[in-house]
Protein backbone atom coordinates (compact mmCIF):
# COMPACT_ATOMS: atom_id res chain seq x y z
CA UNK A 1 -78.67 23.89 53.35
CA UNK A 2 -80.95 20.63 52.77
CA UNK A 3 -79.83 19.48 49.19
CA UNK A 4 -83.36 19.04 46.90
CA UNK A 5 -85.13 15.96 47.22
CA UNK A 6 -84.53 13.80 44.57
CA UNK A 7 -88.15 12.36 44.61
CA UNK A 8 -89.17 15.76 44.83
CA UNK A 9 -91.45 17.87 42.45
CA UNK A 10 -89.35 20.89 42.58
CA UNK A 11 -86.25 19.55 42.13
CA UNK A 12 -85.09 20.91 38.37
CA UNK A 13 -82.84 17.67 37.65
CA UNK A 14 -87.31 15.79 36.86
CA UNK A 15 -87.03 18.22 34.11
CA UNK A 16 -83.63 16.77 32.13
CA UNK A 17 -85.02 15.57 28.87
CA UNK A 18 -85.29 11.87 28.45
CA UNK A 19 -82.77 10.16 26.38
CA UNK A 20 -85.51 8.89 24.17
CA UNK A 21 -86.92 12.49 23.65
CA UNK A 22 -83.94 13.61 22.55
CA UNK A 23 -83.04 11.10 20.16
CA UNK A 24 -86.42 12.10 18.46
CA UNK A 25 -85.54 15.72 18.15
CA UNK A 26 -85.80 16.41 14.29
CA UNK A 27 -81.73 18.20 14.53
CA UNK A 28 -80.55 15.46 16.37
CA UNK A 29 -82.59 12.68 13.70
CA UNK A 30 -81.22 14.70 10.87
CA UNK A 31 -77.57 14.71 12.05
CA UNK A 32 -77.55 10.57 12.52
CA UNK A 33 -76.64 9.37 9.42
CA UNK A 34 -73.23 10.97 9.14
CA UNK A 35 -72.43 11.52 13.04
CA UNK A 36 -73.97 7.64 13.92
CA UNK A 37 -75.77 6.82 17.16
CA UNK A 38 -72.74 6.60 19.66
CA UNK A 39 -71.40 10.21 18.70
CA UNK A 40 -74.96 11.71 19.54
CA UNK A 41 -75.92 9.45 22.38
CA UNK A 42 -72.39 10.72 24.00
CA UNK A 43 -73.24 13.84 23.54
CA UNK A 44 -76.56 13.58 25.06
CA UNK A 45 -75.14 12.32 28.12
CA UNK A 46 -72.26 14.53 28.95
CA UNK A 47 -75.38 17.28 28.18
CA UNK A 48 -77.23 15.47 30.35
CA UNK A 49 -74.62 15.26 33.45
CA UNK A 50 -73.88 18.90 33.40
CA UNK A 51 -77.51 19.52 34.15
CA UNK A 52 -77.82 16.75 36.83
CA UNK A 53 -74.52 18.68 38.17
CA UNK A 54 -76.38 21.83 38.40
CA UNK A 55 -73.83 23.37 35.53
CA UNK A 56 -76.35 23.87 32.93
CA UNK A 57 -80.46 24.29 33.14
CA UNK A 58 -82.51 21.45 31.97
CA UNK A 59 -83.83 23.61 29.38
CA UNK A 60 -80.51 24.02 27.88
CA UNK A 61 -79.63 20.39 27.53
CA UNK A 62 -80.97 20.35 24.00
CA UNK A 63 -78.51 23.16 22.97
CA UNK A 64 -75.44 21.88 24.77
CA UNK A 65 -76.29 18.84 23.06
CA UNK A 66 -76.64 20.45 19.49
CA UNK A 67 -73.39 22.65 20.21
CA UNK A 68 -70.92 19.65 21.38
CA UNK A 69 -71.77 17.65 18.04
CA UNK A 70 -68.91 17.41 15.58
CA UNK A 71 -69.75 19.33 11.82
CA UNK A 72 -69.09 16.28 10.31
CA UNK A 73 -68.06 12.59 10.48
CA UNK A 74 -64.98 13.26 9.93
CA UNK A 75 -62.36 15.20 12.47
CA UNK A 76 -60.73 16.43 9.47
CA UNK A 77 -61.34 20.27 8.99
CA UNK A 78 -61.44 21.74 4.96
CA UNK A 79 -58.74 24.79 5.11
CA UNK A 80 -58.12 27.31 3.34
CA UNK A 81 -54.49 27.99 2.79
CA UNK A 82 -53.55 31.36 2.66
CA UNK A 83 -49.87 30.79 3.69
CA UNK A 84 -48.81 30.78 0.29
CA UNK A 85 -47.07 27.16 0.82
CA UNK A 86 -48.13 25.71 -2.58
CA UNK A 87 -46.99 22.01 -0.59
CA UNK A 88 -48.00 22.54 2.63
CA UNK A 89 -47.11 19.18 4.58
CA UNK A 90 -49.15 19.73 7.47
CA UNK A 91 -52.18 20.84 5.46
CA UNK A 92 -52.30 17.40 3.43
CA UNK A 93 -49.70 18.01 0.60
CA UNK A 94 -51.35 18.44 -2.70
CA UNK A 95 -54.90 19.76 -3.35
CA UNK A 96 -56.76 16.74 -5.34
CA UNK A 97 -58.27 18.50 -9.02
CA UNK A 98 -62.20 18.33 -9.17
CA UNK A 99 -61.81 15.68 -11.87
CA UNK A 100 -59.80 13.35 -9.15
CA UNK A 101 -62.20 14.13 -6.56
CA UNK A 102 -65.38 13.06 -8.72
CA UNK A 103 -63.51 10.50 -9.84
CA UNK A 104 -63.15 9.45 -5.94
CA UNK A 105 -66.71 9.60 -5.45
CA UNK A 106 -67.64 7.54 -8.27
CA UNK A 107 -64.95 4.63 -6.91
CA UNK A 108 -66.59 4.82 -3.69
CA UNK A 109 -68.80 2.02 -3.85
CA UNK A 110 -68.14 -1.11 -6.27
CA UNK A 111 -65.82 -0.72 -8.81
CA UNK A 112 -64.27 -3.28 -11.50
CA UNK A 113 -60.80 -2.95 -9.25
CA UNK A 114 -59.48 -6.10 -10.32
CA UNK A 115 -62.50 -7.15 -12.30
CA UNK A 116 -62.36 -7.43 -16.46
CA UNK A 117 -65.91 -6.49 -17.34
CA UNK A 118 -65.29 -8.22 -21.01
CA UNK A 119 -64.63 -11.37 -19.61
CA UNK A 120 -66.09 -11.63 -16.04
CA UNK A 121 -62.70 -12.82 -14.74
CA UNK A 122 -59.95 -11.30 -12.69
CA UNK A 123 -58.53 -7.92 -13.89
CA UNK A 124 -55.32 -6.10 -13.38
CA UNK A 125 -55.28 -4.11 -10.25
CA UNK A 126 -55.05 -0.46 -11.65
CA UNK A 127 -54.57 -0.73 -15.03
CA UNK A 128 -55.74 2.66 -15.72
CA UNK A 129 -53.67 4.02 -13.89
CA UNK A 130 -50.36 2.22 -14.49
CA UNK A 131 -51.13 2.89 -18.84
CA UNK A 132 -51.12 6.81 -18.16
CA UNK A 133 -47.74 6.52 -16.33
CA UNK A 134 -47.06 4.59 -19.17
CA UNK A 135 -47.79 7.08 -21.58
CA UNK A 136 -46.09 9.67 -19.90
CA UNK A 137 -42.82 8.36 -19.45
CA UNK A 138 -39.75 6.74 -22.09
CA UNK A 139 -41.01 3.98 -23.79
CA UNK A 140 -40.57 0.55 -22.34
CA UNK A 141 -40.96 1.98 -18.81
CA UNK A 142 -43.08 0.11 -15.98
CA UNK A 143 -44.61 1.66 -13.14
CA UNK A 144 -45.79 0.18 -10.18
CA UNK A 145 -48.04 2.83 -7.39
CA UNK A 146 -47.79 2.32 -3.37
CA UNK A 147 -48.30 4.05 -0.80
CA UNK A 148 -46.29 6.76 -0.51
CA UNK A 149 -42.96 8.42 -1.72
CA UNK A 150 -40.90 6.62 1.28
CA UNK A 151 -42.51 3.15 0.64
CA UNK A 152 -41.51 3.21 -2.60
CA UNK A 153 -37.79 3.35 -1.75
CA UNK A 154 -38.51 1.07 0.95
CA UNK A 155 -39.61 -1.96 -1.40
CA UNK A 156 -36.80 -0.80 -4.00
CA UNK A 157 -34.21 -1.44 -1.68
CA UNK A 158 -35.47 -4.18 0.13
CA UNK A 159 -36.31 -6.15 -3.26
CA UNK A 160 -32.37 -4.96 -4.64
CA UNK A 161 -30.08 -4.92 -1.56
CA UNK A 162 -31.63 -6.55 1.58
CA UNK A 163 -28.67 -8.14 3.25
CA UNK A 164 -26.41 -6.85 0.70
CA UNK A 165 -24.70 -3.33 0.30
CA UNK A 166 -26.31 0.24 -1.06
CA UNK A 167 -23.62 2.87 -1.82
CA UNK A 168 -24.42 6.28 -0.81
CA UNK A 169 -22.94 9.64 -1.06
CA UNK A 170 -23.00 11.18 2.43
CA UNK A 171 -24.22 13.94 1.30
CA UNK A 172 -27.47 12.95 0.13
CA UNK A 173 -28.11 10.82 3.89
CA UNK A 174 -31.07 13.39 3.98
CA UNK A 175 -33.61 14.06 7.32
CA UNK A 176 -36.86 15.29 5.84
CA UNK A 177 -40.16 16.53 8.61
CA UNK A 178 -41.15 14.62 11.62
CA UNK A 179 -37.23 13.82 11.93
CA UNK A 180 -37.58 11.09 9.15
CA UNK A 181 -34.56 10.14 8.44
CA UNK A 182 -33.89 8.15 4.94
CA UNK A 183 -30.79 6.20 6.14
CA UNK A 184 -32.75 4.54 9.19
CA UNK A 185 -35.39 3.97 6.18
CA UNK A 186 -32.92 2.15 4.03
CA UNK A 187 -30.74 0.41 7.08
CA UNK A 188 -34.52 -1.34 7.94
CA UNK A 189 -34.41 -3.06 4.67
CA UNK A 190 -31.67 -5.12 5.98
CA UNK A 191 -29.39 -3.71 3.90
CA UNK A 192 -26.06 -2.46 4.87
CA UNK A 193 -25.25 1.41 4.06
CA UNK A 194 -21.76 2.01 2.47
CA UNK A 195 -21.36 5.87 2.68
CA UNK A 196 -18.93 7.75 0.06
CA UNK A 197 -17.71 10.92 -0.69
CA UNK A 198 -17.95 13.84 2.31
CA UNK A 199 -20.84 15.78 3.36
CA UNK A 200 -20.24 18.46 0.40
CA UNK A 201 -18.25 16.70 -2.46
CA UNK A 202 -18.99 13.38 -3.76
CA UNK A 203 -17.14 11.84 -7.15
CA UNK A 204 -17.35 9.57 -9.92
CA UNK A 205 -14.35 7.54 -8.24
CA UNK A 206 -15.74 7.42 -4.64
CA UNK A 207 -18.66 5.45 -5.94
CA UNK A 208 -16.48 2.99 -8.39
CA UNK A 209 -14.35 2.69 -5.55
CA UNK A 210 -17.03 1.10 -3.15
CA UNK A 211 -19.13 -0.45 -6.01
CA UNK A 212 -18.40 -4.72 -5.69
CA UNK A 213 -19.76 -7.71 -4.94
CA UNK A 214 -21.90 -7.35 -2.52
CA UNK A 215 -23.13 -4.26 -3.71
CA UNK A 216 -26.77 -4.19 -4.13
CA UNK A 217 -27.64 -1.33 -5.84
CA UNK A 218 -26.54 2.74 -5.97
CA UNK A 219 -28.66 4.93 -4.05
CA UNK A 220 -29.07 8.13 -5.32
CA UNK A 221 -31.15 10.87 -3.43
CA UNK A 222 -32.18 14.29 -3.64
CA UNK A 223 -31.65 16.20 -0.73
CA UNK A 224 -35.02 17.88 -1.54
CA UNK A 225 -35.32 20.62 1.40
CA UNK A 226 -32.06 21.62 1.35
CA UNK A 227 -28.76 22.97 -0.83
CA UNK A 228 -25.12 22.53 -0.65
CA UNK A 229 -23.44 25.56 -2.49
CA UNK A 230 -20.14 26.69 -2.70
CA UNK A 231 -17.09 24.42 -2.92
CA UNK A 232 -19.65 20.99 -3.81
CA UNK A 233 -19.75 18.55 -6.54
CA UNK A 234 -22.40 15.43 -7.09
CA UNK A 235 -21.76 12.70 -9.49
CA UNK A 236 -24.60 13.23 -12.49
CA UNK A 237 -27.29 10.03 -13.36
CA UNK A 238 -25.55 9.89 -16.39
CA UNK A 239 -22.37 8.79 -15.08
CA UNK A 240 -23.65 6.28 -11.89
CA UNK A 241 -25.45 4.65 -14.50
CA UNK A 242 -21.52 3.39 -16.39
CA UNK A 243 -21.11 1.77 -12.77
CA UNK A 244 -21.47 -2.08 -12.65
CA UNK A 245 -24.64 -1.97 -10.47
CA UNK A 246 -28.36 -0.90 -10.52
CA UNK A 247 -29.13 2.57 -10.19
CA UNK A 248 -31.95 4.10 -8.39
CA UNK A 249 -32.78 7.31 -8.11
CA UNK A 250 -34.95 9.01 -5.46
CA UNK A 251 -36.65 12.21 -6.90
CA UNK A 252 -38.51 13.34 -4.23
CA UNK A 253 -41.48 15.96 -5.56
CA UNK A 254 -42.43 13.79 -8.66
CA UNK A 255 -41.76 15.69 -11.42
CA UNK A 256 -42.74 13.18 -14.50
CA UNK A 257 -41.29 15.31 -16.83
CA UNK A 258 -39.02 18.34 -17.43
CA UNK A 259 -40.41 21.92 -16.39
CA UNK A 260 -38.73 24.52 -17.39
CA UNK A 261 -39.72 26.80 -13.93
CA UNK A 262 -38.06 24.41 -12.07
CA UNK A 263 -34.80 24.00 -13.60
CA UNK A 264 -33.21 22.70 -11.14
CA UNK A 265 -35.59 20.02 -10.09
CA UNK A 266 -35.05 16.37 -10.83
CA UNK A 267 -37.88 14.28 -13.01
CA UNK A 268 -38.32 10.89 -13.22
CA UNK A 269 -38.21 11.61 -17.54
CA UNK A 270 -34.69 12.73 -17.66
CA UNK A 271 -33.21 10.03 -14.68
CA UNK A 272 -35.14 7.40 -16.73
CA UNK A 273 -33.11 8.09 -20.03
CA UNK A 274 -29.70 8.97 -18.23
CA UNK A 275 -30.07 5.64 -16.98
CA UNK A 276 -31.46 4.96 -14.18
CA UNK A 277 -32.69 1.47 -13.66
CA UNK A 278 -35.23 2.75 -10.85
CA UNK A 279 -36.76 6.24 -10.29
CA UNK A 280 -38.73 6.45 -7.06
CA UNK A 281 -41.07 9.43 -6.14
CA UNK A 282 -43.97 10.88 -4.35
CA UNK A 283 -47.71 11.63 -5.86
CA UNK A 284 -48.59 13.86 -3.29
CA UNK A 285 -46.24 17.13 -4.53
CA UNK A 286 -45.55 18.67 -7.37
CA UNK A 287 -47.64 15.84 -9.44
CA UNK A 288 -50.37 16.96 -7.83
CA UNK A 289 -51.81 13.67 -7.51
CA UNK A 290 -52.94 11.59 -3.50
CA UNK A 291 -51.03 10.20 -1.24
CA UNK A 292 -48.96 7.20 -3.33
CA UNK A 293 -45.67 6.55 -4.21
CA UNK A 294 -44.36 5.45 -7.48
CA UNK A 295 -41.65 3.66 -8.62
CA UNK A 296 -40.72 3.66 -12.48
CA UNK A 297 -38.39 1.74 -14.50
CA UNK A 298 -36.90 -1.39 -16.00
CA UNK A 299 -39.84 -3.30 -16.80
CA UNK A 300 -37.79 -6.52 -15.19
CA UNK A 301 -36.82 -4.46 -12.06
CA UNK A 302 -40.35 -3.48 -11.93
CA UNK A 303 -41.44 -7.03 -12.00
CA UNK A 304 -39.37 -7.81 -9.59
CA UNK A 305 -40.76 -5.51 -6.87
CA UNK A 306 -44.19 -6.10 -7.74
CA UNK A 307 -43.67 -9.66 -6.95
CA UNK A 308 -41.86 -9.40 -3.38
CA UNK A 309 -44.10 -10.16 -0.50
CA UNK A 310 -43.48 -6.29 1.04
CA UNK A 311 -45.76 -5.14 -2.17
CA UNK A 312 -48.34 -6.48 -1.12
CA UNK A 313 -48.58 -4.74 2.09
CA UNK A 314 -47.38 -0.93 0.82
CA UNK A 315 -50.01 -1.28 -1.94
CA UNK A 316 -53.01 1.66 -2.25
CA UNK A 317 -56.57 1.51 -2.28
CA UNK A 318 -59.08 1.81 -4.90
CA UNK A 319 -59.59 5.75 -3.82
CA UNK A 320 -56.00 6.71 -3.97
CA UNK A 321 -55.63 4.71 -7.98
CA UNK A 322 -59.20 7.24 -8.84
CA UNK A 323 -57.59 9.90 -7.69
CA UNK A 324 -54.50 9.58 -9.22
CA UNK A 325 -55.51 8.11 -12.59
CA UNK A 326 -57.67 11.16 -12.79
CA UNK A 327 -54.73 13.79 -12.01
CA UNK A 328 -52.76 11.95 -14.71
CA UNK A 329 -55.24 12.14 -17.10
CA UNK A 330 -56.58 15.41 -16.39
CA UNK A 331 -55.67 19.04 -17.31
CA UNK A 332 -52.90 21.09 -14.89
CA UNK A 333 -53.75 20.03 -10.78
CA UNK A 334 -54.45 22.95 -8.52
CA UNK A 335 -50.53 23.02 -7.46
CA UNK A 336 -49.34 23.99 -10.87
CA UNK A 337 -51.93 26.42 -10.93
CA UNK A 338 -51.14 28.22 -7.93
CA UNK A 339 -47.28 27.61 -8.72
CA UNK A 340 -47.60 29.24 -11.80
CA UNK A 341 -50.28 32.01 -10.88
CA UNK A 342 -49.52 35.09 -12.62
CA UNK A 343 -48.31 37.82 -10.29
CA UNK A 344 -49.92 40.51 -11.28
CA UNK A 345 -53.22 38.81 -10.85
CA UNK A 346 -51.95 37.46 -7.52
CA UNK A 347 -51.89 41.45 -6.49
CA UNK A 348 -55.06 42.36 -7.52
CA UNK A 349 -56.40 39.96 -5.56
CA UNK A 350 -54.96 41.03 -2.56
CA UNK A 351 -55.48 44.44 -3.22
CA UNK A 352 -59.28 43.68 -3.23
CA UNK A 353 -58.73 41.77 0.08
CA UNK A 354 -56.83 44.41 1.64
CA UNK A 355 -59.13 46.98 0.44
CA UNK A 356 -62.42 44.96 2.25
CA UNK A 357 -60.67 44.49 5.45
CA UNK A 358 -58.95 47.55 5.54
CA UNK A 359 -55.23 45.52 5.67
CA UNK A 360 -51.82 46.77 4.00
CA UNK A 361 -50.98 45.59 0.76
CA UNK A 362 -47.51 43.94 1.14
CA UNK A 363 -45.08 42.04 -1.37
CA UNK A 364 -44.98 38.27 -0.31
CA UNK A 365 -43.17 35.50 -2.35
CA UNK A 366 -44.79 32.07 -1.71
CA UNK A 367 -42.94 28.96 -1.96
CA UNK A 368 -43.13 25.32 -3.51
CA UNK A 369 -42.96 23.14 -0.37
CA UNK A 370 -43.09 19.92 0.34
CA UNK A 371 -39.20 19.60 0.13
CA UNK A 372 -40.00 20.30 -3.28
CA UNK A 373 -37.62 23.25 -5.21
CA UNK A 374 -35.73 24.86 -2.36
CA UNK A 375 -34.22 27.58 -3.66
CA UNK A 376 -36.95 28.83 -5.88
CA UNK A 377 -39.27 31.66 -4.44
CA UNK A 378 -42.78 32.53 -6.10
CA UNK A 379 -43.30 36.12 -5.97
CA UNK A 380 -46.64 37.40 -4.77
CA UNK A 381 -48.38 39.68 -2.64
CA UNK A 382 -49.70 39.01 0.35
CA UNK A 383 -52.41 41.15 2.89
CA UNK A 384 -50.81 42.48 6.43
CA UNK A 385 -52.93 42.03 9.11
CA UNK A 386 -52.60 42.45 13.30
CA UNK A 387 -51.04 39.02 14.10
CA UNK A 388 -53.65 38.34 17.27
CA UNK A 389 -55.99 38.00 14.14
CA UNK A 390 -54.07 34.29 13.28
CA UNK A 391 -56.07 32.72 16.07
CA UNK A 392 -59.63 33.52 15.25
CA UNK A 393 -59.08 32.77 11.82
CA UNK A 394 -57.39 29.35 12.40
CA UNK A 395 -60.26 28.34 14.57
CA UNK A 396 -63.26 29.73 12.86
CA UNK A 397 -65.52 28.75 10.04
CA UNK A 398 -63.83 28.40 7.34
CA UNK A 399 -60.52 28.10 8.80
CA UNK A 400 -58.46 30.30 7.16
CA UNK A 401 -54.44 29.33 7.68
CA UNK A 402 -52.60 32.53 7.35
CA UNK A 403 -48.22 33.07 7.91
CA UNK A 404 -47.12 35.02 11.25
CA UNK A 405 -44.41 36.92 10.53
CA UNK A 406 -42.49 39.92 12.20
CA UNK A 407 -45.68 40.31 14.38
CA UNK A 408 -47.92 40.83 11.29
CA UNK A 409 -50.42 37.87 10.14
CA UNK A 410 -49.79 37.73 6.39
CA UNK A 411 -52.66 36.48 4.24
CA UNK A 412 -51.59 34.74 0.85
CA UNK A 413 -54.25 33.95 -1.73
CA UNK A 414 -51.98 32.04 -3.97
CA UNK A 415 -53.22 28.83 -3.07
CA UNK A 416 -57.02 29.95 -2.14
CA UNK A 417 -59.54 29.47 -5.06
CA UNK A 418 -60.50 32.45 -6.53
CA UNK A 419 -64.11 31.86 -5.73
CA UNK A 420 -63.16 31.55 -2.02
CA UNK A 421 -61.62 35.33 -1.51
CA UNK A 422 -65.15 36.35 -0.59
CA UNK A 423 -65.23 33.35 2.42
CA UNK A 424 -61.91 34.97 3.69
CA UNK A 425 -62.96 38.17 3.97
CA UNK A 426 -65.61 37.67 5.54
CA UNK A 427 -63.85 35.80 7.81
CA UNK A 428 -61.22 38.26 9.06
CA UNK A 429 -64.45 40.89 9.24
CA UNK A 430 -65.90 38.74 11.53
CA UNK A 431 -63.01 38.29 13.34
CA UNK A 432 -62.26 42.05 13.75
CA UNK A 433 -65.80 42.26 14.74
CA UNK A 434 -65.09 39.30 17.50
CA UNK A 435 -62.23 41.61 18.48
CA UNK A 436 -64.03 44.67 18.92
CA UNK A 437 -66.70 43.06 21.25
């Protein structure tokens, strides 16, 4: 079979729309300032090739076009958790409160970062921020904010014990997700782990025992995603703090205070006045706060990190100190919200859900997450669904994250806005529909 002529009139690949034409197409002019030129001229040629190629028809180029262009300039999908993971890790941690996501918005563009507006000379780098820690915490404690939970023991360690010793219990030598592993964290410091105690008991007397000279500072971590019951023992703030050496404390979740729900999770309040010299957390858990890590204590100590070199390069941007000035200021973030959602409103919820999408009502208990609270459960109620549904639903528009278990998909509106219930059912309705076709 001759293959068309090129040059010829008939040949369908003369009727591929210019790239020029395109460009000009009011969708394609409209979706430029957030997709940018090289997204859309990409996607006009791969369009473009598939019709040359015979795969598409040149009248379809414009669609193929429209339908390969990302939603957004970002490759970051919104989700709606319905796993009832309050701190979901792989969904981005903590939910940011409306008031720290205006509050991003209106840092977007030029801010008075490290500018005094009074006297038109330079200001302290997040002041705001660094006075509501302030305020929250024992008086005469310093904070200092970078960039996340791990970098903040990092630069405590490094700026306490590099080339010197850390004493450890060896049962708090913790692996958290992504087979991060806090020894290998603290070992890169330079400093040189001395391990005490066994696996489940740890004393008083271990730790004096290995405490000396070139001891650089007590390390003391909670295991955070994990328990040791039975026959265990761990040596209290309180007492590590009589040792002749500085004490820091690793408190994982961020906790700034006491809460009685969580009874048996450590805050940076109660290490602070047992003793503790150092308290590092994240801002990204049960805080509620961005990604950041903070490290509270001795105002010296403090000083001290803030003027190694290392700070320099774990410190946050001007979006992350909004954000989390904001959730300090502000009333209760979305994750003590959903944490403390009543139960019995929890079910009516789902009964509404289960009642539009014609699901079984099921009790579910959600969880804190994040490494945060291991042994407490949050008792809910969840929607049962077919489990081939968890596909669909991950994929579509809104994406709606649900939990497989025991061959049922199990919908969780703890940590969905109220307002969004609607969204979700119409999203497993249209995936049932999808189903049925």
């Amino acid at each position: 079979m001759t293959p068309p002529d090129p040059h010829g009139q008939d040949d369908p690949r003369r009727r591929i729309p210019r790239t020029d034409d395109l460009l000009t197409h009011p969708t394609l002019t409209a979706a430029s300032p957030h997709l940018g030129r090289s997204d859309i001229l990409q996607a006009i040629h791969a369009a473009q090739d598939l019709a040359r190629q015979g795969q598409i028809a040149p009248e379809d180029v414009l669609a193929q076009v429209i339908a390969a262009l990302p939603g957004s300039s970002s490759a970051q999908r919104p989700v709606l958790n319905a796993t009832g993971v309050v701190v979901h890790t792989n969904l981005g941690r903590a939910p940011l409160s409306h008031h720290a996501i205006e509050a991003v918005v209106r840092a977007a563009g030029y801010s008075d970062l490290e500018f005094d507006l009074q006297t038109g000379q330079r200001g302290t780098r997040g002041e705001g921020v660094l006075a509501a820690l302030r305020r929250a915490l024992p008086e005469g404690t310093d904070a200092l904010v970078v960039n996340n939970g791990a970098a903040a023991l990092l630069l405590a360690v490094t700026t306490l014990a590099a080339g010197r010793e850390v004493v450890v219990s060896r049962g708090e030598l913790v692996e958290i997700g992504d087979g991060f592993r806090l020894p290998d964290l603290m070992v890169s410091t330079g400093a040189r782990l001395r391990e005490v105690g066994t696996t489940n008991r740890t004393g008083l007397a271990d730790y004096a025992a290995a405490v000396g000279a070139e001891t650089g500072a007590v390390v003391k971590i909670h295991p955070s995603n994990f328990r040791i019951e039975g026959f265990s023992s761990e040596v209290a703030v309180a007492d590590l703090a009589t040792l002749d050496a500085p004490v820091i404390v690793d408190i994982g979740s961020g906790l700034l205070a006491p809460d009685p729900q969580l009874p048996d999770e450590p805050d940076a309040t109660s290490a602070l006045r047992a003793g503790a010299q150092l308290v590092t957390a994240s801002a990204d858990k049960l805080l509620g706060g961005p990604q950041a890590g903070l490290v509270l204590g001795e105002t010296g100590l403090v000083q001290r990190l803030r003027r190694h070199p290392l700070a320099r390069a774990l410190r946050v941007d001007k979006l992350t100190l909004a954000a989390l000035e904001a959730t300090l200021r502000g009333g209760p973030a979305p994750v003590t919200t959903y944490r403390t959602a009543p139960e019995g409103q929890l079910q009516h919820r789902a009964s509404a859900l289960a009642s539009q999408v014609g699901g079984r009502l099921r009790r579910h208990d959600g969880l804190v997450g994040g490494g945060g609270a291991p042994g407490v459960v949050l008792p809910g109620w969840a929607v049962a669904l077919p489990a081939e549904l968890a596909l669909p639903l991950r994929t579509g528009d809104p994406a709606v994250v649900g939990r497989v278990e025991a061959d049922e998909l199990l919908l969780d509106l703890r940590c969905v806005p109220e307002e969004s219930d609607d969204a979700v059912a119409a999203a497993v309705l249209s995936a049932l529909d999808a189903g049925r076709a």
